[in-house]
PDB file of N, CA and C in Angstrom:
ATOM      1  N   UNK A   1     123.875 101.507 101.979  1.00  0.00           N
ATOM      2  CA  UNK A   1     122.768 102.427 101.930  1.00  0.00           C
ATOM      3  C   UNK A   1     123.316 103.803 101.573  1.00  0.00           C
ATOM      4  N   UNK A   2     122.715 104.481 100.828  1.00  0.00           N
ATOM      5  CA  UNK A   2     123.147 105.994 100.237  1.00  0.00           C
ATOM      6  C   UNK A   2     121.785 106.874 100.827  1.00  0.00           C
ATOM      7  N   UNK A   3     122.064 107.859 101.134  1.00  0.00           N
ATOM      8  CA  UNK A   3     121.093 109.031 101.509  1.00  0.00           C
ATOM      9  C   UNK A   3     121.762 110.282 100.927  1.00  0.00           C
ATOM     10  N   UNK A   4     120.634 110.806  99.493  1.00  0.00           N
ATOM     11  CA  UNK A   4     121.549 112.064  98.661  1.00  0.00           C
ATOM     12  C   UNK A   4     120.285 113.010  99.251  1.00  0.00           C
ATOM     13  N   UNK A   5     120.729 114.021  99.568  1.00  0.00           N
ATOM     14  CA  UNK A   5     120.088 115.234  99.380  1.00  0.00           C
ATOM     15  C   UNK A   5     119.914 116.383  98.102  1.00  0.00           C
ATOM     16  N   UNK A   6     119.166 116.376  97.763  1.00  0.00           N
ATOM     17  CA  UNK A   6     119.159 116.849  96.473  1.00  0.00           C
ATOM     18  C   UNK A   6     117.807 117.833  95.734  1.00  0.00           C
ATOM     19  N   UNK A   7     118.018 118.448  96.045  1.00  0.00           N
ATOM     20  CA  UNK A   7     117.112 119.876  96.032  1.00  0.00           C
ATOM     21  C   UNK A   7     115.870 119.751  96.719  1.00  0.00           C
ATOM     22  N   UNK A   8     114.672 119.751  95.759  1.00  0.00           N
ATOM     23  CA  UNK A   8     114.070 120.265  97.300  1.00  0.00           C
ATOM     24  C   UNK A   8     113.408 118.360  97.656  1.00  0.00           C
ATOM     25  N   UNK A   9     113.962 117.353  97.643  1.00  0.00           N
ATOM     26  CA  UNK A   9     113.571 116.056  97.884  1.00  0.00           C
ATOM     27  C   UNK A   9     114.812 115.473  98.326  1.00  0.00           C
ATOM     28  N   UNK A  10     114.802 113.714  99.184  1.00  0.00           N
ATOM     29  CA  UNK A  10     115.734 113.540  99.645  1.00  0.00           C
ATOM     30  C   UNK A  10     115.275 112.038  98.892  1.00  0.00           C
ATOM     31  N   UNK A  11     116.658 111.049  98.988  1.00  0.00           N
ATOM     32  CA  UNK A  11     116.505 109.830  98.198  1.00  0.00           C
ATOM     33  C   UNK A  11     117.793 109.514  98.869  1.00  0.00           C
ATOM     34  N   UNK A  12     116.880 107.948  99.353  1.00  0.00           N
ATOM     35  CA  UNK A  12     117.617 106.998 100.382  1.00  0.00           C
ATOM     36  C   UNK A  12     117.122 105.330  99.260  1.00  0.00           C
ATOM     37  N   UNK A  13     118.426 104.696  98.970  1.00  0.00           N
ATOM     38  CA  UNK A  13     118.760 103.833  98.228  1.00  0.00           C
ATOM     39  C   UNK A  13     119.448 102.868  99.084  1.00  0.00           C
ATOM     40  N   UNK A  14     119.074 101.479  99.857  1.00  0.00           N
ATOM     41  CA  UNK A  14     118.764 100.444  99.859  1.00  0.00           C
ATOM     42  C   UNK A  14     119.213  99.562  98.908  1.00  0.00           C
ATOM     43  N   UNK A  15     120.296  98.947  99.024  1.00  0.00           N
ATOM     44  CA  UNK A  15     120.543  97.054  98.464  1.00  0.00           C
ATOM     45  C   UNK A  15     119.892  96.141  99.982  1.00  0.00           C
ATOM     46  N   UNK A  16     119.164  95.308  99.226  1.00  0.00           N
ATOM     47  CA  UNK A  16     118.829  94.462  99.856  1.00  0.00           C
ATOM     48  C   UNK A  16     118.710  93.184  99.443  1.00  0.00           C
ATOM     49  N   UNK A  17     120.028  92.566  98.812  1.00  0.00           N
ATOM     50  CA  UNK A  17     119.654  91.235  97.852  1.00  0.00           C
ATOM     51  C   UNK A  17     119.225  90.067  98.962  1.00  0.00           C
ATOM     52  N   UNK A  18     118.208  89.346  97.900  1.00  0.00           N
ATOM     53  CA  UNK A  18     117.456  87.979  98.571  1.00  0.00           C
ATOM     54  C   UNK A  18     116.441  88.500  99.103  1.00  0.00           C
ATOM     55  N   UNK A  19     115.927  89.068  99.459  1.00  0.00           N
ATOM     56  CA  UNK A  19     114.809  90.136  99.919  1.00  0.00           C
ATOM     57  C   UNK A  19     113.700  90.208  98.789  1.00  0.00           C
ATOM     58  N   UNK A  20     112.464  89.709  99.227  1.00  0.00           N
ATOM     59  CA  UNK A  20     111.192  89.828  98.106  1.00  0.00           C
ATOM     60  C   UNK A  20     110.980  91.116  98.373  1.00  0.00           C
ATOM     61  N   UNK A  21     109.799  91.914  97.427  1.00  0.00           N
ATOM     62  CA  UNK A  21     109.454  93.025  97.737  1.00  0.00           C
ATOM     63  C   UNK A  21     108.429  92.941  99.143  1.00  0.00           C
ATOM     64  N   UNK A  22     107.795  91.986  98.801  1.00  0.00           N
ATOM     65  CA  UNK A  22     106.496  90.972 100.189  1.00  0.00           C
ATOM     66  C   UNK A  22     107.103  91.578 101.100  1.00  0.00           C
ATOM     67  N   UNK A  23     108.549  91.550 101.575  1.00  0.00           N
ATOM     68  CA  UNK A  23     109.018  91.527 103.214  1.00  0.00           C
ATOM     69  C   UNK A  23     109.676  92.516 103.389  1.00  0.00           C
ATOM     70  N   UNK A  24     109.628  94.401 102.536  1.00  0.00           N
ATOM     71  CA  UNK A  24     110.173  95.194 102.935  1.00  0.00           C
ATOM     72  C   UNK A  24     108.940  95.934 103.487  1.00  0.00           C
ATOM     73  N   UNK A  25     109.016  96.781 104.615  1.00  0.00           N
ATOM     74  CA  UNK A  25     108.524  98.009 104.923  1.00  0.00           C
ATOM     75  C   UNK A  25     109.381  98.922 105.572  1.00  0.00           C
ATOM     76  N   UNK A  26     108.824 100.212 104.709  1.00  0.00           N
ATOM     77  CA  UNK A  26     109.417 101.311 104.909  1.00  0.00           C
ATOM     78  C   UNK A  26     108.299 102.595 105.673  1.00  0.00           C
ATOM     79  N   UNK A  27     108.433 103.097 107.078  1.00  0.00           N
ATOM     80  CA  UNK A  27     108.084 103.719 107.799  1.00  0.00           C
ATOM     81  C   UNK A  27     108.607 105.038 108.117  1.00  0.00           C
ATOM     82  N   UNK A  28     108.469 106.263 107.828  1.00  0.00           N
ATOM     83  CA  UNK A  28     108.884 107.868 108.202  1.00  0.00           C
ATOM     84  C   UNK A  28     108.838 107.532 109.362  1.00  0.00           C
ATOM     85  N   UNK A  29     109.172 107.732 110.409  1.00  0.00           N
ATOM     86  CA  UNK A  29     108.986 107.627 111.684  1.00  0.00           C
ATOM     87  C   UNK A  29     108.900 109.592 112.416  1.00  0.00           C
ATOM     88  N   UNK A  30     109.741 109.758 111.684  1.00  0.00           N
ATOM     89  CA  UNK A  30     109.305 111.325 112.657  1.00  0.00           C
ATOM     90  C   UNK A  30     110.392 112.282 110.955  1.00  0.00           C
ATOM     91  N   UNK A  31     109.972 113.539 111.177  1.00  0.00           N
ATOM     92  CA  UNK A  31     110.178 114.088 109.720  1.00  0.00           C
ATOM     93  C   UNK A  31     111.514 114.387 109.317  1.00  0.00           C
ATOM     94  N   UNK A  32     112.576 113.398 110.796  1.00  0.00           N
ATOM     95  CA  UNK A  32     114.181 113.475 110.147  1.00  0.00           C
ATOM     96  C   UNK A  32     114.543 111.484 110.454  1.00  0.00           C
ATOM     97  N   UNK A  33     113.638 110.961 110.451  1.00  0.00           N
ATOM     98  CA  UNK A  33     113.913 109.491 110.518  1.00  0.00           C
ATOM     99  C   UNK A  33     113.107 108.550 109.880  1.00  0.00           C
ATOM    100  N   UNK A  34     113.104 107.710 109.005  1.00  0.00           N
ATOM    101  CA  UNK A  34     113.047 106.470 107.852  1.00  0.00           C
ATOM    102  C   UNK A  34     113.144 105.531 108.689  1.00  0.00           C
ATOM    103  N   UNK A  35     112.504 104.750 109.034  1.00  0.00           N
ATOM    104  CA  UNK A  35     112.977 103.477 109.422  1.00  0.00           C
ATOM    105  C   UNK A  35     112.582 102.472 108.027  1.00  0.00           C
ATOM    106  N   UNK A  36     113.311 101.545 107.768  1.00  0.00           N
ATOM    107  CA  UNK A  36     113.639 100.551 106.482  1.00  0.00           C
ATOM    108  C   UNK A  36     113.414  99.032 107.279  1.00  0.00           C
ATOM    109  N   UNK A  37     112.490  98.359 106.897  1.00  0.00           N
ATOM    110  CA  UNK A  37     112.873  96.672 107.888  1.00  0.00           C
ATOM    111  C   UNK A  37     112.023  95.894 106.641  1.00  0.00           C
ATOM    112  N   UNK A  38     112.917  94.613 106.717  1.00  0.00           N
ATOM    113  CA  UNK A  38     113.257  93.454 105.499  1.00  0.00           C
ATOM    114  C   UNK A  38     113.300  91.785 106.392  1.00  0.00           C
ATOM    115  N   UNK A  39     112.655  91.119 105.925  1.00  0.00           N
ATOM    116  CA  UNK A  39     112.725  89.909 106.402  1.00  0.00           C
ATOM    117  C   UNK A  39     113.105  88.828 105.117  1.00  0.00           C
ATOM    118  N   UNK A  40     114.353  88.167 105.740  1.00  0.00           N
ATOM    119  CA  UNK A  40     115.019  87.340 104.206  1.00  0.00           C
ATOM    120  C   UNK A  40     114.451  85.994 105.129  1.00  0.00           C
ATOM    121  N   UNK A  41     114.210  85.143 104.520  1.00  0.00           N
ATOM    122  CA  UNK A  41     113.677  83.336 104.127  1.00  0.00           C
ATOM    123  C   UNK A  41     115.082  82.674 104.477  1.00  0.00           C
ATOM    124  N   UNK A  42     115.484  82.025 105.430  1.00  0.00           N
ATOM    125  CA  UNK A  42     116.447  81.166 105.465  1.00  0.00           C
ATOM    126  C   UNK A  42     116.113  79.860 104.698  1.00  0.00           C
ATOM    127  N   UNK A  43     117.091  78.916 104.642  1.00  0.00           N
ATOM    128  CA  UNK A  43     116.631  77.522 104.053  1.00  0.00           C
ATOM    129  C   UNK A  43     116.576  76.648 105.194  1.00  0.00           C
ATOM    130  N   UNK A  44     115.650  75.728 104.459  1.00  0.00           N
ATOM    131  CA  UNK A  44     115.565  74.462 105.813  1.00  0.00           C
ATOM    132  C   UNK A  44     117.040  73.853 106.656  1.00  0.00           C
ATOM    133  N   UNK A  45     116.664  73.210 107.400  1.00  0.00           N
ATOM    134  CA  UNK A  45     117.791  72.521 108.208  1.00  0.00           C
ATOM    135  C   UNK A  45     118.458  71.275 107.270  1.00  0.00           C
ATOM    136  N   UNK A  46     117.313  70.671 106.823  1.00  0.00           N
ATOM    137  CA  UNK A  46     117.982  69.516 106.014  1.00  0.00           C
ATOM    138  C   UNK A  46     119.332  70.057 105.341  1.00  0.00           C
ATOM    139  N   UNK A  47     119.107  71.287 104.158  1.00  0.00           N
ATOM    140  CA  UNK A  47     119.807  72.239 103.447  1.00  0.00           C
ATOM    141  C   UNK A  47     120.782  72.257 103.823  1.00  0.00           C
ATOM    142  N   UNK A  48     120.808  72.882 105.248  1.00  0.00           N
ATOM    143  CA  UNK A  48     122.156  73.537 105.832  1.00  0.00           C
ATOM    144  C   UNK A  48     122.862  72.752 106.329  1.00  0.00           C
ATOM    145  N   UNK A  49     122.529  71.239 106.712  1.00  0.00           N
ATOM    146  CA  UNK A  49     123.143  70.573 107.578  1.00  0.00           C
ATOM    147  C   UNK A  49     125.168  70.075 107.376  1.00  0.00           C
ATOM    148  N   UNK A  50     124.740  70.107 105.672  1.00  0.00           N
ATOM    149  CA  UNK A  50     126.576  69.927 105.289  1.00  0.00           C
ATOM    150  C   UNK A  50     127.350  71.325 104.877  1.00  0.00           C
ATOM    151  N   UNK A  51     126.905  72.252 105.721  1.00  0.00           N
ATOM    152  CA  UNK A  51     127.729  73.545 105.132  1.00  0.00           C
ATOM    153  C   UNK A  51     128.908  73.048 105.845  1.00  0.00           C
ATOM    154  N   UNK A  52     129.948  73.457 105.195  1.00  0.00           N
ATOM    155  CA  UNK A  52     131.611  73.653 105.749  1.00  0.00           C
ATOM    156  C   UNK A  52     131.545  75.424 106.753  1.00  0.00           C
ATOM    157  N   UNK A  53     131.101  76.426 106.134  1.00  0.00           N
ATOM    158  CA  UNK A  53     131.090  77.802 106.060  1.00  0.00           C
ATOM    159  C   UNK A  53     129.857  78.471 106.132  1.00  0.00           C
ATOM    160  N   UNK A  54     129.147  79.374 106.645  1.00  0.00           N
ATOM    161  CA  UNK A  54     128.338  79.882 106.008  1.00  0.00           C
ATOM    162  C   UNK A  54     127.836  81.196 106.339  1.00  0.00           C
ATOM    163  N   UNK A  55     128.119  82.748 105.979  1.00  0.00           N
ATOM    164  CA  UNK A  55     128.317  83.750 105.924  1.00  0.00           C
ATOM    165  C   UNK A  55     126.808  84.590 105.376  1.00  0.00           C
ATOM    166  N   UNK A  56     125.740  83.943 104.871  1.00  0.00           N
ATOM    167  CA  UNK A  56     124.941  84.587 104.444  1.00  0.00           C
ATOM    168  C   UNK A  56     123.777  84.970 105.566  1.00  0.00           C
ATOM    169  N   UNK A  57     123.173  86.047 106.059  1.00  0.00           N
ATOM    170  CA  UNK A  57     122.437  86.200 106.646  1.00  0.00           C
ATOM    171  C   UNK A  57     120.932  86.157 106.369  1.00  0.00           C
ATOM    172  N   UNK A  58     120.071  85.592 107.191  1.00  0.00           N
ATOM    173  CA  UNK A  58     118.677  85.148 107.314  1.00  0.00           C
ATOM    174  C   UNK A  58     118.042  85.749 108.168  1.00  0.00           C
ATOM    175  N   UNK A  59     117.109  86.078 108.246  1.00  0.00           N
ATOM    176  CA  UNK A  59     116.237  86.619 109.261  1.00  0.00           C
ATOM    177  C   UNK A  59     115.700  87.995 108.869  1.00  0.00           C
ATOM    178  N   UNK A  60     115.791  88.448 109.968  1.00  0.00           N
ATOM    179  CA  UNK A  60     115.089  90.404 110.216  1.00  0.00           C
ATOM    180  C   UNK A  60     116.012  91.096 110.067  1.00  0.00           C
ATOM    181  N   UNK A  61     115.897  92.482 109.369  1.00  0.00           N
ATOM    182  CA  UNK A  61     116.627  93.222 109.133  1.00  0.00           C
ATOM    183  C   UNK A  61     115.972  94.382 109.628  1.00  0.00           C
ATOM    184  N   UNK A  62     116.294  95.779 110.351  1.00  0.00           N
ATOM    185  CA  UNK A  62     116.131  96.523 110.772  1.00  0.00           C
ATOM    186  C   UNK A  62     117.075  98.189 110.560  1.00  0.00           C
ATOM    187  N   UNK A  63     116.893  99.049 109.950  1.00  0.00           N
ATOM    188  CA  UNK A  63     117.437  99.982 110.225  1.00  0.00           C
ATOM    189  C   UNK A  63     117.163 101.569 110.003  1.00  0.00           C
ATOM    190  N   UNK A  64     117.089 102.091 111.163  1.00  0.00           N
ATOM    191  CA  UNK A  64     116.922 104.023 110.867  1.00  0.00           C
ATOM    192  C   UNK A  64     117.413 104.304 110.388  1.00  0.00           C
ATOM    193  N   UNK A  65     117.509 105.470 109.556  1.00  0.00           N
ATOM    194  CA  UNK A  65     117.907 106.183 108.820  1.00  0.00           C
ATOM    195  C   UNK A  65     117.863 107.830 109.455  1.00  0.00           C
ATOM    196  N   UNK A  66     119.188 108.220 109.566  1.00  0.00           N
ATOM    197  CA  UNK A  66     118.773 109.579 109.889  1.00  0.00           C
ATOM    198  C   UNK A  66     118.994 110.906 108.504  1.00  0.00           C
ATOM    199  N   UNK A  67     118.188 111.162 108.391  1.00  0.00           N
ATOM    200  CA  UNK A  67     117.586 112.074 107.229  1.00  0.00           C
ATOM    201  C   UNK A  67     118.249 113.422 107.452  1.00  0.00           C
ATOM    202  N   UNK A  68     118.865 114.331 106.331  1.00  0.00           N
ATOM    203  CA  UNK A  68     119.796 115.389 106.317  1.00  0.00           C
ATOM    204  C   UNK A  68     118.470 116.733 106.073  1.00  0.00           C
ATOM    205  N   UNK A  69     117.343 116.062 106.059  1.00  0.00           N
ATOM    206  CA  UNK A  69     116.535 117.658 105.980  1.00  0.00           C
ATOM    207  C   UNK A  69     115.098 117.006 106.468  1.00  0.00           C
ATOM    208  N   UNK A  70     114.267 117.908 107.354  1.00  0.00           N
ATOM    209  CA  UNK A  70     112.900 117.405 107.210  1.00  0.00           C
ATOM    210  C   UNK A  70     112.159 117.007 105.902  1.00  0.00           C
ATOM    211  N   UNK A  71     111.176 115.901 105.848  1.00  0.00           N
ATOM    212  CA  UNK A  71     110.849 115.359 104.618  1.00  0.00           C
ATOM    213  C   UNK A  71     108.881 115.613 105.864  1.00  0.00           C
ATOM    214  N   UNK A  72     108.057 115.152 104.512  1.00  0.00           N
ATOM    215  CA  UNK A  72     106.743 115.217 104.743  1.00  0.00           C
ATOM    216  C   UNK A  72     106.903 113.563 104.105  1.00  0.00           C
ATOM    217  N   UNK A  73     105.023 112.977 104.414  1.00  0.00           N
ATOM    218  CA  UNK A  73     105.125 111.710 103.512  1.00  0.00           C
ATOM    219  C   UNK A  73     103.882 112.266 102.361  1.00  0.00           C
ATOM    220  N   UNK A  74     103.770 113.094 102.529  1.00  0.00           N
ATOM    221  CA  UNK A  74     102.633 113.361 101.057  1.00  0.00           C
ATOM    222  C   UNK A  74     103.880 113.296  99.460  1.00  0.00           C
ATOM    223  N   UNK A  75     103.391 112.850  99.270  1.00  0.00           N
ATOM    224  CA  UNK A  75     104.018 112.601  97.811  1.00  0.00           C
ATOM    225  C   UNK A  75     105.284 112.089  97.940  1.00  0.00           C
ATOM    226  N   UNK A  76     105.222 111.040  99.032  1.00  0.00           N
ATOM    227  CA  UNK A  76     106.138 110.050  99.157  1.00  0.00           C
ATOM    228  C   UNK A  76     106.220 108.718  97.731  1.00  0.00           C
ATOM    229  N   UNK A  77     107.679 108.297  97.507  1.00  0.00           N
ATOM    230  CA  UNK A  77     107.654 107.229  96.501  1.00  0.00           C
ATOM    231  C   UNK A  77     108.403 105.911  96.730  1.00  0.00           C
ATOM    232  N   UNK A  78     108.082 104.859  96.582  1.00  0.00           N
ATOM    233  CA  UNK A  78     109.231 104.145  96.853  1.00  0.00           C
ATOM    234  C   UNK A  78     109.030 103.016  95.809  1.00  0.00           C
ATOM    235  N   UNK A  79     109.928 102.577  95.366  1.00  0.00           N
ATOM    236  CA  UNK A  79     110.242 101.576  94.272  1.00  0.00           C
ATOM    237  C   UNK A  79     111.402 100.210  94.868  1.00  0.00           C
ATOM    238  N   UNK A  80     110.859  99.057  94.087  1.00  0.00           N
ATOM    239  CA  UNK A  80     111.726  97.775  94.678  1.00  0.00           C
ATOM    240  C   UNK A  80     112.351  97.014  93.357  1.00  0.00           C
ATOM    241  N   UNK A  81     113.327  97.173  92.456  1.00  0.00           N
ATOM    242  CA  UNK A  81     113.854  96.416  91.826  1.00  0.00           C
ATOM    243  C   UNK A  81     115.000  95.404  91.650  1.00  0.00           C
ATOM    244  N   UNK A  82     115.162  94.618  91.552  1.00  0.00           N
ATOM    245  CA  UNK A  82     116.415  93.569  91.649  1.00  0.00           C
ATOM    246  C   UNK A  82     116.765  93.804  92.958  1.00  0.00           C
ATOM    247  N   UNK A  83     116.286  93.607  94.147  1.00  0.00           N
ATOM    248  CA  UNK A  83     117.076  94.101  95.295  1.00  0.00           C
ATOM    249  C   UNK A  83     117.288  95.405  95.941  1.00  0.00           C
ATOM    250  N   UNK A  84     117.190  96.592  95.100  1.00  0.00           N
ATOM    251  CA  UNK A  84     117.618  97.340  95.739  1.00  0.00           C
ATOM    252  C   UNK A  84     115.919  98.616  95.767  1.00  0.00           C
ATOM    253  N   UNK A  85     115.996  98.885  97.020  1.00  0.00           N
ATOM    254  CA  UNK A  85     114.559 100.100  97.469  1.00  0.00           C
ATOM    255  C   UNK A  85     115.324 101.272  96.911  1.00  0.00           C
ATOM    256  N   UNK A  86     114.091 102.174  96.596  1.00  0.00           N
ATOM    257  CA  UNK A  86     115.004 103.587  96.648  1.00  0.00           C
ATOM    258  C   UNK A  86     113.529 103.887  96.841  1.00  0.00           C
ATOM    259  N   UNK A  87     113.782 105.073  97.986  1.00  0.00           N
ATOM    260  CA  UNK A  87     112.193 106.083  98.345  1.00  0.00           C
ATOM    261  C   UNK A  87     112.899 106.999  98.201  1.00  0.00           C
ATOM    262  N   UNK A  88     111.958 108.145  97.570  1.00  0.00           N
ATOM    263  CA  UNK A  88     112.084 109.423  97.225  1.00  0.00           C
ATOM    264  C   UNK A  88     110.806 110.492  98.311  1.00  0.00           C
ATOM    265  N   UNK A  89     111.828 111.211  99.340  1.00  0.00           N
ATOM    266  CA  UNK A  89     110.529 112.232 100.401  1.00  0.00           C
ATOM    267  C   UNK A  89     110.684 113.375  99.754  1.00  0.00           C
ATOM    268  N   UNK A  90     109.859 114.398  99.898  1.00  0.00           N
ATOM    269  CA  UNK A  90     109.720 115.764  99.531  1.00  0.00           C
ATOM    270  C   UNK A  90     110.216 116.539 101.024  1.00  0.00           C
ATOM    271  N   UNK A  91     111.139 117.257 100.777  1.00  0.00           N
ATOM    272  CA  UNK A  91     111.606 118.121 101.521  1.00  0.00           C
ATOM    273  C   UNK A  91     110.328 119.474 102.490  1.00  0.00           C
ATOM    274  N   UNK A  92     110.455 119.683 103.509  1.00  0.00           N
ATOM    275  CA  UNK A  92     109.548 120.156 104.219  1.00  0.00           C
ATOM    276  C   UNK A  92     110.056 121.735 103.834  1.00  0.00           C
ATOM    277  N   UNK A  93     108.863 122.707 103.410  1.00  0.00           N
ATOM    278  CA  UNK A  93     109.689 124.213 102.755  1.00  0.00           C
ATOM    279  C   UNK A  93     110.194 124.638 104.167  1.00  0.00           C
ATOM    280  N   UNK A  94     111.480 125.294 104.321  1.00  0.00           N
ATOM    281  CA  UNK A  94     111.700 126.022 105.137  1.00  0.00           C
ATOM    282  C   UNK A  94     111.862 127.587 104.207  1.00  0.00           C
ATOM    283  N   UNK A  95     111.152 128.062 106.290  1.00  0.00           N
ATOM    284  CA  UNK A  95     110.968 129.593 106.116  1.00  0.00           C
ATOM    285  C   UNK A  95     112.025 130.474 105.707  1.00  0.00           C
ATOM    286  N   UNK A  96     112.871 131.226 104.900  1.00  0.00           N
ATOM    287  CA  UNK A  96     114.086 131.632 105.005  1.00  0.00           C
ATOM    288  C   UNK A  96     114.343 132.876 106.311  1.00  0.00           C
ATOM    289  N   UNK A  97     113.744 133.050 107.081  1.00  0.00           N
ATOM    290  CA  UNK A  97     113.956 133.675 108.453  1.00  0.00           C
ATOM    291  C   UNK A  97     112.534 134.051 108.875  1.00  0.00           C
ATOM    292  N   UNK A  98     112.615 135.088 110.047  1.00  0.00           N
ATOM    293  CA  UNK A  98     111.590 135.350 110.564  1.00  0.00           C
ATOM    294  C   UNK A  98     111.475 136.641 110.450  1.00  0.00           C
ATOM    295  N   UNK A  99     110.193 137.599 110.840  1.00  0.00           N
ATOM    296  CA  UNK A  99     110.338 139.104 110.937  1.00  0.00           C
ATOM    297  C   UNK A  99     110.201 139.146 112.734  1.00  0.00           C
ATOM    298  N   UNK A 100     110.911 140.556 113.103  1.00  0.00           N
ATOM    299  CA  UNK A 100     111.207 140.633 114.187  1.00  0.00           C
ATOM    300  C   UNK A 100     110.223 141.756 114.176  1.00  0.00           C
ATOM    301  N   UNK A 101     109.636 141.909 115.231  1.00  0.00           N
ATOM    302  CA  UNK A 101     108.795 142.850 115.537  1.00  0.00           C
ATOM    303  C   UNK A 101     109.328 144.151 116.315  1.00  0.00           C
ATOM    304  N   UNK A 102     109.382 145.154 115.799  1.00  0.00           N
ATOM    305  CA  UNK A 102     109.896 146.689 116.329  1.00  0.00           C
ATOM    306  C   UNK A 102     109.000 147.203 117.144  1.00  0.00           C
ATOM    307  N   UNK A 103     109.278 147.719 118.419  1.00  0.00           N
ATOM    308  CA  UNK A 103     108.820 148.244 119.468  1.00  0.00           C
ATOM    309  C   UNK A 103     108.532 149.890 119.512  1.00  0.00           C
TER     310      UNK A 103
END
């Protein structure tokens, strides 16, 4: 997983091979956390029954993301090709300081 920060938007890129697009969702959870979750299709039992080895993972996939700048979801994007997600958030404007009030 890559998370670039990059002017005023942030872009978090996802491999997820074996993964349909059907079984990804992607959730902001709060305006510095992404949560990403993927459900891959195992094969039947018959299938598996003569493996020697077998290293590939099946099931639920789950993971936060912690985000390097506040993001909003308005003009949120996300795209699914060959495997790999990439969502693009818009960076939240920050104020460049405050005024202090003189007495």
């Amino acid at each position: 997983m890559d998370v670039r920060d990059h002017e005023d938007k942030v872009i978090v890129v996802a491999d997820l091979p074996g993964v349909e697009k059907e079984n990804v969702t992607v959730r902001l959870i709060d305006p510095r956390r992404l949560e990403i979750r993927s459900r891959r299709a195992g094969e039947s039992t018959e299938e598996a029954a003569d493996f020697f080895m077998r290293e590939r993972v099946y099931g639920e996939m789950s993971r936060t993301v912690m985000l390097p700048a506040e993001v909003t979801e308005e003009g949120a994007t996300a795209s699914f090709k060959n495997g790999v997600l990439e969502v693009q958030l818009k960076k939240v404007p920050v104020e460049a300081g405050t005024t202090i009030p003189i007495e």
